[in-house]
PDB file of N, CA and C in Angstrom:
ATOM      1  N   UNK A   1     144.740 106.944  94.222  1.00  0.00           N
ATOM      2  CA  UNK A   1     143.836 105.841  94.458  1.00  0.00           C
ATOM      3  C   UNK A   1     142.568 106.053  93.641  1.00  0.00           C
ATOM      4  N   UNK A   2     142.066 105.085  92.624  1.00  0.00           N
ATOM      5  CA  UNK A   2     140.839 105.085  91.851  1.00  0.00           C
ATOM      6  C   UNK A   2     139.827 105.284  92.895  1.00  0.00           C
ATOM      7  N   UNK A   3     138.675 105.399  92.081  1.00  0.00           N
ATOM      8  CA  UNK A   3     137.203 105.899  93.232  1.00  0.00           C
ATOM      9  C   UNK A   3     136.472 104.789  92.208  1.00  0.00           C
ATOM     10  N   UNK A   4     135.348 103.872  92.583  1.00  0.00           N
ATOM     11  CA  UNK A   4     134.622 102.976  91.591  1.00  0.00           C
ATOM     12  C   UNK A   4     133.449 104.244  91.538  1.00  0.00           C
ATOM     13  N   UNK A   5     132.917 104.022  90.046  1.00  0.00           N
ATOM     14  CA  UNK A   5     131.642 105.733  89.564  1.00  0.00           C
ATOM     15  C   UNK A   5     131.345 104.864  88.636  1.00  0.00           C
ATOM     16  N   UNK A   6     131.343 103.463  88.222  1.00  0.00           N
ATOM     17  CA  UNK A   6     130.216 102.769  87.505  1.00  0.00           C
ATOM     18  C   UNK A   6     130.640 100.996  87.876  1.00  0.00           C
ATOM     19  N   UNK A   7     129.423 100.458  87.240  1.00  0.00           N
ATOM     20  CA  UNK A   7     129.355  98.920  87.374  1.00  0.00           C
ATOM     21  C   UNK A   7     128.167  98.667  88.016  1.00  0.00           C
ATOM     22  N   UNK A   8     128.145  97.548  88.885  1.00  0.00           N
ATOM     23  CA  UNK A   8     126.780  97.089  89.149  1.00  0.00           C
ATOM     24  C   UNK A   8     125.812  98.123  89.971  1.00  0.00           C
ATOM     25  N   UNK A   9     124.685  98.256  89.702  1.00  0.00           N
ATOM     26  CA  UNK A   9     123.802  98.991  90.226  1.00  0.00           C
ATOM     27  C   UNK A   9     122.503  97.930  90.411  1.00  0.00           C
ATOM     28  N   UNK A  10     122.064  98.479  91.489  1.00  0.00           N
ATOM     29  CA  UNK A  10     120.690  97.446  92.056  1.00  0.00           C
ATOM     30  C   UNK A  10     119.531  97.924  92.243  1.00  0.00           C
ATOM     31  N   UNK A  11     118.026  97.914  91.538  1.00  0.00           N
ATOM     32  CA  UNK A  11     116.572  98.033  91.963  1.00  0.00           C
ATOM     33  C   UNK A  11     115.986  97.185  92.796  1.00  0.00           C
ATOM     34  N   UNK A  12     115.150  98.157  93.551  1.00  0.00           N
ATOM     35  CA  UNK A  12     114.116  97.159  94.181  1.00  0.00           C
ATOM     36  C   UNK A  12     112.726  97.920  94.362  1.00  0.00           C
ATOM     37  N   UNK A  13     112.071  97.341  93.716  1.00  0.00           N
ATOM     38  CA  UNK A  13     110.606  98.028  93.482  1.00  0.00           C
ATOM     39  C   UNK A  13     109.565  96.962  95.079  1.00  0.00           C
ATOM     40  N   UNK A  14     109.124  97.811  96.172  1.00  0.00           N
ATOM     41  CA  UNK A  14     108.110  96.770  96.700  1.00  0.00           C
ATOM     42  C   UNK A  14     108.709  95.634  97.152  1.00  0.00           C
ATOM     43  N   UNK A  15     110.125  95.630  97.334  1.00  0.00           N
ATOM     44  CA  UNK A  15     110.853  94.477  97.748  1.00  0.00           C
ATOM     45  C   UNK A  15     111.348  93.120  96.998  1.00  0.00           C
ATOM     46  N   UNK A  16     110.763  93.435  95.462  1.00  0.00           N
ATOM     47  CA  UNK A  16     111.026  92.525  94.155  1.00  0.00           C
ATOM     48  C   UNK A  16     112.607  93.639  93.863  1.00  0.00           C
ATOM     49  N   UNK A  17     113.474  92.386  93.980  1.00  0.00           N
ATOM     50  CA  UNK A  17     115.115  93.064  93.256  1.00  0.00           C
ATOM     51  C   UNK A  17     115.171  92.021  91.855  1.00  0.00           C
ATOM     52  N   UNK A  18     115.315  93.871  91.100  1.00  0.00           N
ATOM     53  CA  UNK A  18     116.071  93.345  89.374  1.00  0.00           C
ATOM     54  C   UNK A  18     116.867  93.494  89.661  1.00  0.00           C
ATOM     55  N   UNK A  19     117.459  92.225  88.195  1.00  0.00           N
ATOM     56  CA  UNK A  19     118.883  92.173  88.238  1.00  0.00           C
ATOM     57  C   UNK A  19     118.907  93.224  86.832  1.00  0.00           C
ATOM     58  N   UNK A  20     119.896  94.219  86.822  1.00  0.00           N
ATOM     59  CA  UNK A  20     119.341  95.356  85.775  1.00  0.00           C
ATOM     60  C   UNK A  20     120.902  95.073  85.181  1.00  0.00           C
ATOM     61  N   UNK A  21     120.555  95.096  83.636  1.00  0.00           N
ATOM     62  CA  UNK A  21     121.797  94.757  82.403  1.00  0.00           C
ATOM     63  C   UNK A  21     121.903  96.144  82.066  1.00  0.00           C
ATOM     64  N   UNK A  22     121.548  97.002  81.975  1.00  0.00           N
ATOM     65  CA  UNK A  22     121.495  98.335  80.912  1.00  0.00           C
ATOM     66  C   UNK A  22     121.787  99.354  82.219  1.00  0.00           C
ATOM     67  N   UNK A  23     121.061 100.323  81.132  1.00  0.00           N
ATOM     68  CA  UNK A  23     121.561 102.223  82.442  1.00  0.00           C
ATOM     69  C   UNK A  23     120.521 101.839  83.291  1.00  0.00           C
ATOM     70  N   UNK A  24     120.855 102.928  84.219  1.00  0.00           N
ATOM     71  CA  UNK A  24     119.943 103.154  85.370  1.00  0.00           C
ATOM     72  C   UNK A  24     120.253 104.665  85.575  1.00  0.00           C
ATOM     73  N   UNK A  25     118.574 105.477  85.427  1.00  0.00           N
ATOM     74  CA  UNK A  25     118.936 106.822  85.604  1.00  0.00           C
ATOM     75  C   UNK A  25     118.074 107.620  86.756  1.00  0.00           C
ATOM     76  N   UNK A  26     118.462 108.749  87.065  1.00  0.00           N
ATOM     77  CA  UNK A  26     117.407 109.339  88.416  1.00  0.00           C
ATOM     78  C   UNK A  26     117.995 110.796  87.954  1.00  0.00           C
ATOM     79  N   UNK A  27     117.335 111.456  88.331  1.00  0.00           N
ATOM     80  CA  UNK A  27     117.145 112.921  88.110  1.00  0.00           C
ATOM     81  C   UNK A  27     118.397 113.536  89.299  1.00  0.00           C
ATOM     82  N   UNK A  28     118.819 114.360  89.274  1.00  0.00           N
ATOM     83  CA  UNK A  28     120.017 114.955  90.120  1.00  0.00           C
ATOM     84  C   UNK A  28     118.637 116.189  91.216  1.00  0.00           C
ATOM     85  N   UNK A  29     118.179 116.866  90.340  1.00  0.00           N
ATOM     86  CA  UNK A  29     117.047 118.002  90.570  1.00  0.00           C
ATOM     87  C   UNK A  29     115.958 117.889  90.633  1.00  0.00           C
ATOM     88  N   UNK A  30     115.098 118.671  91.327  1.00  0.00           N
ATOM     89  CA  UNK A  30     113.471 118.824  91.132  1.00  0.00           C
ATOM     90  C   UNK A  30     113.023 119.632  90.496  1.00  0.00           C
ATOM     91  N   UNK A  31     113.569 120.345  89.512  1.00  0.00           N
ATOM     92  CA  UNK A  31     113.025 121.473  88.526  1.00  0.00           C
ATOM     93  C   UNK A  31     114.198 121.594  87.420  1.00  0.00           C
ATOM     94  N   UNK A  32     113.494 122.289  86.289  1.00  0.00           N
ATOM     95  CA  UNK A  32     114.048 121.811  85.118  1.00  0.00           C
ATOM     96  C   UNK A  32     114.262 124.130  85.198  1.00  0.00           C
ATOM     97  N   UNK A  33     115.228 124.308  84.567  1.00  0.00           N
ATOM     98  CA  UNK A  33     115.498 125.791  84.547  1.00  0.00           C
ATOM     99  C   UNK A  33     115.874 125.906  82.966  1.00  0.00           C
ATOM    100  N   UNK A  34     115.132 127.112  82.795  1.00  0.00           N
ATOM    101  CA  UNK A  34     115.421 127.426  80.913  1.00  0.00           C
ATOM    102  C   UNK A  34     115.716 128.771  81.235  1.00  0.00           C
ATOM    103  N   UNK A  35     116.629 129.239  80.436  1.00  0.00           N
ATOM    104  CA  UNK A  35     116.702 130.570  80.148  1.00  0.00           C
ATOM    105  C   UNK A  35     116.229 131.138  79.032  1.00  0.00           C
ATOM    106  N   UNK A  36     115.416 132.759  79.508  1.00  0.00           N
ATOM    107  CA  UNK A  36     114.641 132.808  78.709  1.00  0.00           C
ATOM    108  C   UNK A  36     115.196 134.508  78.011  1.00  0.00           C
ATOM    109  N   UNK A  37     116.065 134.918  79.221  1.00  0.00           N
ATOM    110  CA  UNK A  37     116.905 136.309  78.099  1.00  0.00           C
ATOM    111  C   UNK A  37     118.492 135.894  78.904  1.00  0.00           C
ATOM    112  N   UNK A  38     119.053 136.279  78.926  1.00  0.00           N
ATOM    113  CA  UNK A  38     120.798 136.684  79.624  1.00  0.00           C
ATOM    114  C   UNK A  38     120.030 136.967  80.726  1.00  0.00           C
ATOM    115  N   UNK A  39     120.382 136.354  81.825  1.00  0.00           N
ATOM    116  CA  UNK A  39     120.078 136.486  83.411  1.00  0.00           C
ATOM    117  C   UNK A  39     118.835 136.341  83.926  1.00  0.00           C
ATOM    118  N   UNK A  40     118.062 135.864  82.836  1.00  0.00           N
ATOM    119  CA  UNK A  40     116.502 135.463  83.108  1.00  0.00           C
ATOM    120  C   UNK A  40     116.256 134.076  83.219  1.00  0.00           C
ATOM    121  N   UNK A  41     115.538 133.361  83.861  1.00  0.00           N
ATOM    122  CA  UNK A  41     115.264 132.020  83.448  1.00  0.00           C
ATOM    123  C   UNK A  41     113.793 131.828  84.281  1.00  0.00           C
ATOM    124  N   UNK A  42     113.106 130.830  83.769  1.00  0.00           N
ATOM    125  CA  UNK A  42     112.059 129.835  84.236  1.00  0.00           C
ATOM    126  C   UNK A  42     112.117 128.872  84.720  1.00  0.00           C
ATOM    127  N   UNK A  43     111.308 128.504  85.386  1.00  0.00           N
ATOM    128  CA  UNK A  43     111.902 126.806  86.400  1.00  0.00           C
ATOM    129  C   UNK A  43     110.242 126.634  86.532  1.00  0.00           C
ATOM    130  N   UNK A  44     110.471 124.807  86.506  1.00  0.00           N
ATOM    131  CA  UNK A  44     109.059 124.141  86.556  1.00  0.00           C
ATOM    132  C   UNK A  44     109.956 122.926  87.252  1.00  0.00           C
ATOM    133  N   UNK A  45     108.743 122.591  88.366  1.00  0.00           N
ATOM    134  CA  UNK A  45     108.631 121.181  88.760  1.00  0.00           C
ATOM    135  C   UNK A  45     109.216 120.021  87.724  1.00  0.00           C
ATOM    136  N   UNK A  46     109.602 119.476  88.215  1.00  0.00           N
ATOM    137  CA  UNK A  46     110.267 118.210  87.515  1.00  0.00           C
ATOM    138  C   UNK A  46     109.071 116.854  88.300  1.00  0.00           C
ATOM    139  N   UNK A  47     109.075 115.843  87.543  1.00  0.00           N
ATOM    140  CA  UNK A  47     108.133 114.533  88.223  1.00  0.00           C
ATOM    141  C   UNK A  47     109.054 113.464  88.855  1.00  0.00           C
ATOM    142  N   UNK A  48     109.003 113.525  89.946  1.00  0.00           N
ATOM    143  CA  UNK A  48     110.817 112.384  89.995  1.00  0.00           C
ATOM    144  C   UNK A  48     110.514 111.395  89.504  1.00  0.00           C
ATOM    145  N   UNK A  49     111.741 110.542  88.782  1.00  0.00           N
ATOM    146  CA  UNK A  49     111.393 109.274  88.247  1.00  0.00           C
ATOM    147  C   UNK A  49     112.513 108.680  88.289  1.00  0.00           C
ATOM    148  N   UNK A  50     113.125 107.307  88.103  1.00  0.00           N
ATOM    149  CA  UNK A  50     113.968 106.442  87.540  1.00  0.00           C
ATOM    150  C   UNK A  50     113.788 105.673  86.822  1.00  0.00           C
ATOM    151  N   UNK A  51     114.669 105.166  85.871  1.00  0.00           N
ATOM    152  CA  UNK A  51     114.558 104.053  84.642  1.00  0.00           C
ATOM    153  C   UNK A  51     115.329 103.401  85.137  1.00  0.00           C
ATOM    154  N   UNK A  52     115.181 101.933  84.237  1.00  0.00           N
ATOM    155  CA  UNK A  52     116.477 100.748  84.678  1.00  0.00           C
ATOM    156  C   UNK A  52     116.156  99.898  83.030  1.00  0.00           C
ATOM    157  N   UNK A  53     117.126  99.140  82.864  1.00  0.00           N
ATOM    158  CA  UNK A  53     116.492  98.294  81.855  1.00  0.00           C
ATOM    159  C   UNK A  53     117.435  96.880  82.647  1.00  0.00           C
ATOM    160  N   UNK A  54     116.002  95.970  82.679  1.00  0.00           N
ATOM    161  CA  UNK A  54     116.191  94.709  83.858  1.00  0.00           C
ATOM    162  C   UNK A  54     116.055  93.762  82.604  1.00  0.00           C
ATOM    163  N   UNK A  55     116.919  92.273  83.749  1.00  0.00           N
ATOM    164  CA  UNK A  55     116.469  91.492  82.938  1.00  0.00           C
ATOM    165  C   UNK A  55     114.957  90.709  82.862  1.00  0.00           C
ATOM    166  N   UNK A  56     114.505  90.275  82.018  1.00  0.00           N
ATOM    167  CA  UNK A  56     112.966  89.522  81.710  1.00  0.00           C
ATOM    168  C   UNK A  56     112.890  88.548  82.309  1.00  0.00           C
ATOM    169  N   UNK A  57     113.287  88.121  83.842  1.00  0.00           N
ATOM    170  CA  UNK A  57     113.277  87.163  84.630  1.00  0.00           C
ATOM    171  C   UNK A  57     112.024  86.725  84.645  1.00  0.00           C
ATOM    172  N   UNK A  58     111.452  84.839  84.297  1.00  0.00           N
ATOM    173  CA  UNK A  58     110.349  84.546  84.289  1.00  0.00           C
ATOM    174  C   UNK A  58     109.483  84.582  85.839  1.00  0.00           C
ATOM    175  N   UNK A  59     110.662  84.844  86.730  1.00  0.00           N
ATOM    176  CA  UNK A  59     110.095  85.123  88.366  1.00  0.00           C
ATOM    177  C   UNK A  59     109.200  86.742  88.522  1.00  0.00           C
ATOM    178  N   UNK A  60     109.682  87.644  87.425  1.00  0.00           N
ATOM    179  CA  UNK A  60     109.547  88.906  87.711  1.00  0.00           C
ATOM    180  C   UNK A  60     108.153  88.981  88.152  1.00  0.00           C
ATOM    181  N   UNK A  61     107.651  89.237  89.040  1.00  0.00           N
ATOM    182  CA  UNK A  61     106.364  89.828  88.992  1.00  0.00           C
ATOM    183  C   UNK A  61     105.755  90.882  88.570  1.00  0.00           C
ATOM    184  N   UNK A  62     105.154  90.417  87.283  1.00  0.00           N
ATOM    185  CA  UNK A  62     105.096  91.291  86.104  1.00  0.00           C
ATOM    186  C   UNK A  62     103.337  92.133  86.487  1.00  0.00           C
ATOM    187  N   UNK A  63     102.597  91.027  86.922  1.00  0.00           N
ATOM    188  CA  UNK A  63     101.486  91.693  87.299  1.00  0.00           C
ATOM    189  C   UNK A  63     101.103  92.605  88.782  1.00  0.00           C
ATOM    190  N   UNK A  64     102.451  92.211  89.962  1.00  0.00           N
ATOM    191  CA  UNK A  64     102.170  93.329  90.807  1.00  0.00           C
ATOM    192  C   UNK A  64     102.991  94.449  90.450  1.00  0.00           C
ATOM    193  N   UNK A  65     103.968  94.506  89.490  1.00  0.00           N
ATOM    194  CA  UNK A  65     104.602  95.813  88.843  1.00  0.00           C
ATOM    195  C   UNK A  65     103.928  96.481  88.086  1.00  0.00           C
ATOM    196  N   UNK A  66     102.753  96.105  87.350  1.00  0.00           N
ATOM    197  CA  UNK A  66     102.049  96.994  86.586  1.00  0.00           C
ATOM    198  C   UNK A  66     101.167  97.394  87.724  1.00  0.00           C
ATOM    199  N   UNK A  67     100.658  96.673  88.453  1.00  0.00           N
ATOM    200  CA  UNK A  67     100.009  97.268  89.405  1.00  0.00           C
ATOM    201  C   UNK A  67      99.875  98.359  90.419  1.00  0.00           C
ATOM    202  N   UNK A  68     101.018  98.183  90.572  1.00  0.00           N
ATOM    203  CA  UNK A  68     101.431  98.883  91.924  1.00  0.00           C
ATOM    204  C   UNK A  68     100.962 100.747  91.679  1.00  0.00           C
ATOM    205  N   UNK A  69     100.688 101.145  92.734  1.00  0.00           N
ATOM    206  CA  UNK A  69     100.411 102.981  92.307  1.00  0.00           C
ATOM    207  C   UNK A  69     101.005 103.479  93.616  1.00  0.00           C
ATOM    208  N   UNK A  70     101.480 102.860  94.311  1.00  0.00           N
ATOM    209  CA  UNK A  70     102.156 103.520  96.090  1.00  0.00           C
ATOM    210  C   UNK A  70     103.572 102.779  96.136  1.00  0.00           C
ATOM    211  N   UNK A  71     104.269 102.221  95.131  1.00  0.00           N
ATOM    212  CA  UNK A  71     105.330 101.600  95.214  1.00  0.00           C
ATOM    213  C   UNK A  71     106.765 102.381  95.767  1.00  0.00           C
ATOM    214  N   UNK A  72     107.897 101.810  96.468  1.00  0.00           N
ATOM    215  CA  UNK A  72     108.726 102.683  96.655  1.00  0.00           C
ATOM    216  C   UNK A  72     109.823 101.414  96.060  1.00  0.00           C
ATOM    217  N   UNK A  73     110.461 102.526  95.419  1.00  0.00           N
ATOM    218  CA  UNK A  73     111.596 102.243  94.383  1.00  0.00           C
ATOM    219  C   UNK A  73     113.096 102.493  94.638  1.00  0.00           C
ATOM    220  N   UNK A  74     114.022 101.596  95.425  1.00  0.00           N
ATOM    221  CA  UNK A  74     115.128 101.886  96.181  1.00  0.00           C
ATOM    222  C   UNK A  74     116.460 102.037  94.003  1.00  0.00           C
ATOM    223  N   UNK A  75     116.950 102.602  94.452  1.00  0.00           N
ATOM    224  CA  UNK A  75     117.983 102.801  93.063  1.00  0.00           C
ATOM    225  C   UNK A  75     119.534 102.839  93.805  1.00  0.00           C
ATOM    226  N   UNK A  76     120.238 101.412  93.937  1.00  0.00           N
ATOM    227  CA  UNK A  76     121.360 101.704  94.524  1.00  0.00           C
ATOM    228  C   UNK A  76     122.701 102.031  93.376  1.00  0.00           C
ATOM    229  N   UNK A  77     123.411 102.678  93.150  1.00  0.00           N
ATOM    230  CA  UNK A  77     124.125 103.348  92.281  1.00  0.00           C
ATOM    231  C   UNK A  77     125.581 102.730  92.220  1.00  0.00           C
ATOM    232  N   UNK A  78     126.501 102.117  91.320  1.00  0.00           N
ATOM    233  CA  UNK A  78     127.901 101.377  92.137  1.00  0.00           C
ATOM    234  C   UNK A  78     129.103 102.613  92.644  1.00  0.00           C
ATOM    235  N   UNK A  79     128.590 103.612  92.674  1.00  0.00           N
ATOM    236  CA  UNK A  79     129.383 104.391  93.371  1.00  0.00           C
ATOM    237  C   UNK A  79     128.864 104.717  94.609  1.00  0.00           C
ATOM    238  N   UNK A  80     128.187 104.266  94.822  1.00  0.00           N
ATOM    239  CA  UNK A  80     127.292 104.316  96.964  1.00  0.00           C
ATOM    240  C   UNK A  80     126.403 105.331  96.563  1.00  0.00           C
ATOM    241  N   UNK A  81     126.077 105.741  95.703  1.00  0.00           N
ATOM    242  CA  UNK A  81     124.601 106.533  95.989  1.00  0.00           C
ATOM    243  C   UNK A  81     123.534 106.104  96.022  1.00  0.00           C
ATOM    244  N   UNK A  82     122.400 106.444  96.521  1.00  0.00           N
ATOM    245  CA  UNK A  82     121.151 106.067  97.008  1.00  0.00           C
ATOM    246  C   UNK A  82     120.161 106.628  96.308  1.00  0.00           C
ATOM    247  N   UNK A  83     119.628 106.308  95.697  1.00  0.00           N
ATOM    248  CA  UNK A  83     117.892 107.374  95.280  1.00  0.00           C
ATOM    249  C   UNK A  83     116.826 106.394  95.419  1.00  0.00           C
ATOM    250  N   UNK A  84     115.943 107.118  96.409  1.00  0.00           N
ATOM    251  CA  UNK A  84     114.573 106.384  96.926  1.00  0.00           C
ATOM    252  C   UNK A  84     113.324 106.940  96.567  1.00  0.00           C
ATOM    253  N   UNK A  85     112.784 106.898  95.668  1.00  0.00           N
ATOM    254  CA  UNK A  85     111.306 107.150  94.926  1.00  0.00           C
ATOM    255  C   UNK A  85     109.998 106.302  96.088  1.00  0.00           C
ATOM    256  N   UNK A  86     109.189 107.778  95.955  1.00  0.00           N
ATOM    257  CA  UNK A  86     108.206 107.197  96.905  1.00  0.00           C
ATOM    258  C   UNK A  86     107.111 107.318  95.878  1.00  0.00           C
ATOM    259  N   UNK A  87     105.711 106.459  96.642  1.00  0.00           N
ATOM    260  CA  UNK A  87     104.857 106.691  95.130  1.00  0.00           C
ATOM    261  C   UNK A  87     104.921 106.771  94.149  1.00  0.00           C
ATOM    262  N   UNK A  88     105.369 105.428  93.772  1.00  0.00           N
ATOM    263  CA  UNK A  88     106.260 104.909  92.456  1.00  0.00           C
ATOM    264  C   UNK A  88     104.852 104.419  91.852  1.00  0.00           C
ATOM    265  N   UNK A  89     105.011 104.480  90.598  1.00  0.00           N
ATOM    266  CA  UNK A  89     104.226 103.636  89.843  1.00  0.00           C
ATOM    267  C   UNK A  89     105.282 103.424  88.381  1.00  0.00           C
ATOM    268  N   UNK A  90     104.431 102.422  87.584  1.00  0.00           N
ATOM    269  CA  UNK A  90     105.417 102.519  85.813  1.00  0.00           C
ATOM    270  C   UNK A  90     104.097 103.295  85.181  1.00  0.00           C
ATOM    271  N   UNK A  91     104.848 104.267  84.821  1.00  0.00           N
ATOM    272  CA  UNK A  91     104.551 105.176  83.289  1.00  0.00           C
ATOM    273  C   UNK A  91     104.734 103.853  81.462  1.00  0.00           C
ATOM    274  N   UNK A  92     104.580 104.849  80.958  1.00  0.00           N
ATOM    275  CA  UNK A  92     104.851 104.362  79.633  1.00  0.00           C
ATOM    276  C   UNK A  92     104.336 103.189  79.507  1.00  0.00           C
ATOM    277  N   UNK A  93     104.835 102.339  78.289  1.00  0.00           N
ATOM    278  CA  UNK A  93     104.465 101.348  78.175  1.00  0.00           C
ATOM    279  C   UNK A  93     106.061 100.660  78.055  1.00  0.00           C
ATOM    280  N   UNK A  94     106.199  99.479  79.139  1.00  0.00           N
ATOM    281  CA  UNK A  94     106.988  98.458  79.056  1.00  0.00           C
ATOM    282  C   UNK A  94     106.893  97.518  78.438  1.00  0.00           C
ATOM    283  N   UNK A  95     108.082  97.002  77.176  1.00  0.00           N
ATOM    284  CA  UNK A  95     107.517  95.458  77.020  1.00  0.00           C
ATOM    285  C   UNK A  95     108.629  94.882  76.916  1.00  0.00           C
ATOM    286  N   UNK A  96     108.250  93.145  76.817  1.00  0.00           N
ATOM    287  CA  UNK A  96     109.725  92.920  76.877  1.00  0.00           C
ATOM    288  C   UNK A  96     110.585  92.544  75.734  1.00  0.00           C
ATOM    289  N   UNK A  97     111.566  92.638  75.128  1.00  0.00           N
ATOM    290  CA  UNK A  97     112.447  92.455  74.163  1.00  0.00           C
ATOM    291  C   UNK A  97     112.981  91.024  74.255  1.00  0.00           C
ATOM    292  N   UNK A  98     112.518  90.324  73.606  1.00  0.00           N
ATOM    293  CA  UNK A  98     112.628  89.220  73.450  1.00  0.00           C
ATOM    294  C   UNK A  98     114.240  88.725  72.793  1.00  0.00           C
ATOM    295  N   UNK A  99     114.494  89.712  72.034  1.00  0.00           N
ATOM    296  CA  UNK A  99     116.406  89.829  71.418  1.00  0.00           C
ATOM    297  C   UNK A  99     117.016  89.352  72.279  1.00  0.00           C
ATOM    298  N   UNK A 100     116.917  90.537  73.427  1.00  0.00           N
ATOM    299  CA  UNK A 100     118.204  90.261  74.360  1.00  0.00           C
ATOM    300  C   UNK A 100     117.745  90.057  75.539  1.00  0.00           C
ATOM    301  N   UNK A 101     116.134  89.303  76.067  1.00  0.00           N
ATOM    302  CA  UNK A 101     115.608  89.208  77.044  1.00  0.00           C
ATOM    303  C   UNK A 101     115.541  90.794  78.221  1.00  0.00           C
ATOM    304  N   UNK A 102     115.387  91.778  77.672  1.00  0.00           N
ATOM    305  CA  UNK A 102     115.350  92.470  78.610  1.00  0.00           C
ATOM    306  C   UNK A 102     113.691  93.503  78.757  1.00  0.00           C
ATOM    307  N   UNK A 103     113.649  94.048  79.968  1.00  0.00           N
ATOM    308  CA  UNK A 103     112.605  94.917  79.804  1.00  0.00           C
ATOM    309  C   UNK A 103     113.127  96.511  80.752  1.00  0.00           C
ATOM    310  N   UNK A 104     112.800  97.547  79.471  1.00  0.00           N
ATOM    311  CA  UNK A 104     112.936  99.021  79.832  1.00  0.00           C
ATOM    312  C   UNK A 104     111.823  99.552  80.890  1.00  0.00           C
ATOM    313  N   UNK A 105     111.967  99.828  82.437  1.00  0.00           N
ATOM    314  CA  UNK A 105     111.208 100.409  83.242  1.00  0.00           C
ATOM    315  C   UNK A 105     111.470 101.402  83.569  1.00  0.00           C
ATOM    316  N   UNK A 106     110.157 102.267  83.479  1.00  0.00           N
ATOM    317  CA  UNK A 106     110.480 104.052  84.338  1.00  0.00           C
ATOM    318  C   UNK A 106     109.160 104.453  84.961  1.00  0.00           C
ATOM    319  N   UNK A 107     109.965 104.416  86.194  1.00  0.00           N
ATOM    320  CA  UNK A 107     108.793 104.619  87.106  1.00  0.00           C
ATOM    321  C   UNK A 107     108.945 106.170  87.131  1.00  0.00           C
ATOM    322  N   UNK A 108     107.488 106.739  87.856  1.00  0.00           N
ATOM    323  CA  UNK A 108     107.429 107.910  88.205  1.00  0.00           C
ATOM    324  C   UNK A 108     106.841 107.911  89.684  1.00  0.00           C
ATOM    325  N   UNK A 109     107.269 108.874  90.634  1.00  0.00           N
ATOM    326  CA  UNK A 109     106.491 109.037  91.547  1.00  0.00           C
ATOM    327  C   UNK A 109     105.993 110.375  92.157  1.00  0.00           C
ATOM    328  N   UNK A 110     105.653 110.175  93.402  1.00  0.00           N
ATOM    329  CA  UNK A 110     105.204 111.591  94.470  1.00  0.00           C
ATOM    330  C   UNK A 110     106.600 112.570  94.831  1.00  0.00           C
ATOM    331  N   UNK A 111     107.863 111.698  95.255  1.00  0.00           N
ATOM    332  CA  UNK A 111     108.714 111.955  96.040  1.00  0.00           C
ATOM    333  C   UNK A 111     110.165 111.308  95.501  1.00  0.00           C
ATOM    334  N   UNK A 112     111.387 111.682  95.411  1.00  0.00           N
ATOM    335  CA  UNK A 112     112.296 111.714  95.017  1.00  0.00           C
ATOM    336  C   UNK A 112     113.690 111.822  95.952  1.00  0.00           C
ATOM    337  N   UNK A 113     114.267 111.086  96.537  1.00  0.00           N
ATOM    338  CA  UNK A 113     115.391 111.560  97.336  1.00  0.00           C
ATOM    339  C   UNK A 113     116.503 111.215  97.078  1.00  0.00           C
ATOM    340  N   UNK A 114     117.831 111.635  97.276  1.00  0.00           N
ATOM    341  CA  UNK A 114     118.844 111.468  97.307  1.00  0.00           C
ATOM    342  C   UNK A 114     119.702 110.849  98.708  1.00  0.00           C
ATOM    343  N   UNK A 115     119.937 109.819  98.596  1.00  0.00           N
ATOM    344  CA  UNK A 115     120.735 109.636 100.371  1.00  0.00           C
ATOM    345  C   UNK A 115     121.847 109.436 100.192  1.00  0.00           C
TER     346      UNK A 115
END
């Protein structure tokens, strides 16, 4: 019996849902590990975040998304996973692509979960 592990995936930033055309990504971990001899390594904090690339819906509310600095960011996955970003805000600079109507978002926040 197949298992579904891709297809539609759903955001919701603040209770505004994109409809998202592109990837959607979230971190698995909270620290990033390097090795630094054979059996040595370093580990640093990671910033949780997710990306999506949505479509440029003229509904989007473009000015409480730049706004927002306490946002929580639901990331539903089409294989049933969950990742919920707390103290979301957008990093970078978003704009929108007028080609293929879309816009690239990556939020960062306080808090990061997996459900």
């Amino acid at each position: 019996m197949g298992k579904k592990v891709a297809g539609t995936c759903y955001v919701k930033a603040d209770g505004a849902q994109f409809t998202v055309t592109g990837g959607v990504e979230a971190p698995l971990s909270d620290r990033k590990r390097e090795s630094v001899a054979p059996g040595y390594f370093k580990e640093e904090d990671l910033v949780p975040y997710t990306t999506a690339t949505v479509v440029d819906d003229p509904d989007l509310p473009i000015a409480q998304l730049m706004a927002a600095t306490d946002a929580t960011v639901t990331t539903e996955f089409a294989n049933g996973r969950v990742y919920v970003l707390s103290g979301a805000y957008v990093v970078e600079e978003p704009a929108a692509k007028g080609e293929d109507g879309t816009i690239d978002i990556r939020w960062e926040g306080s808090k990061g979960v997996w459900q």
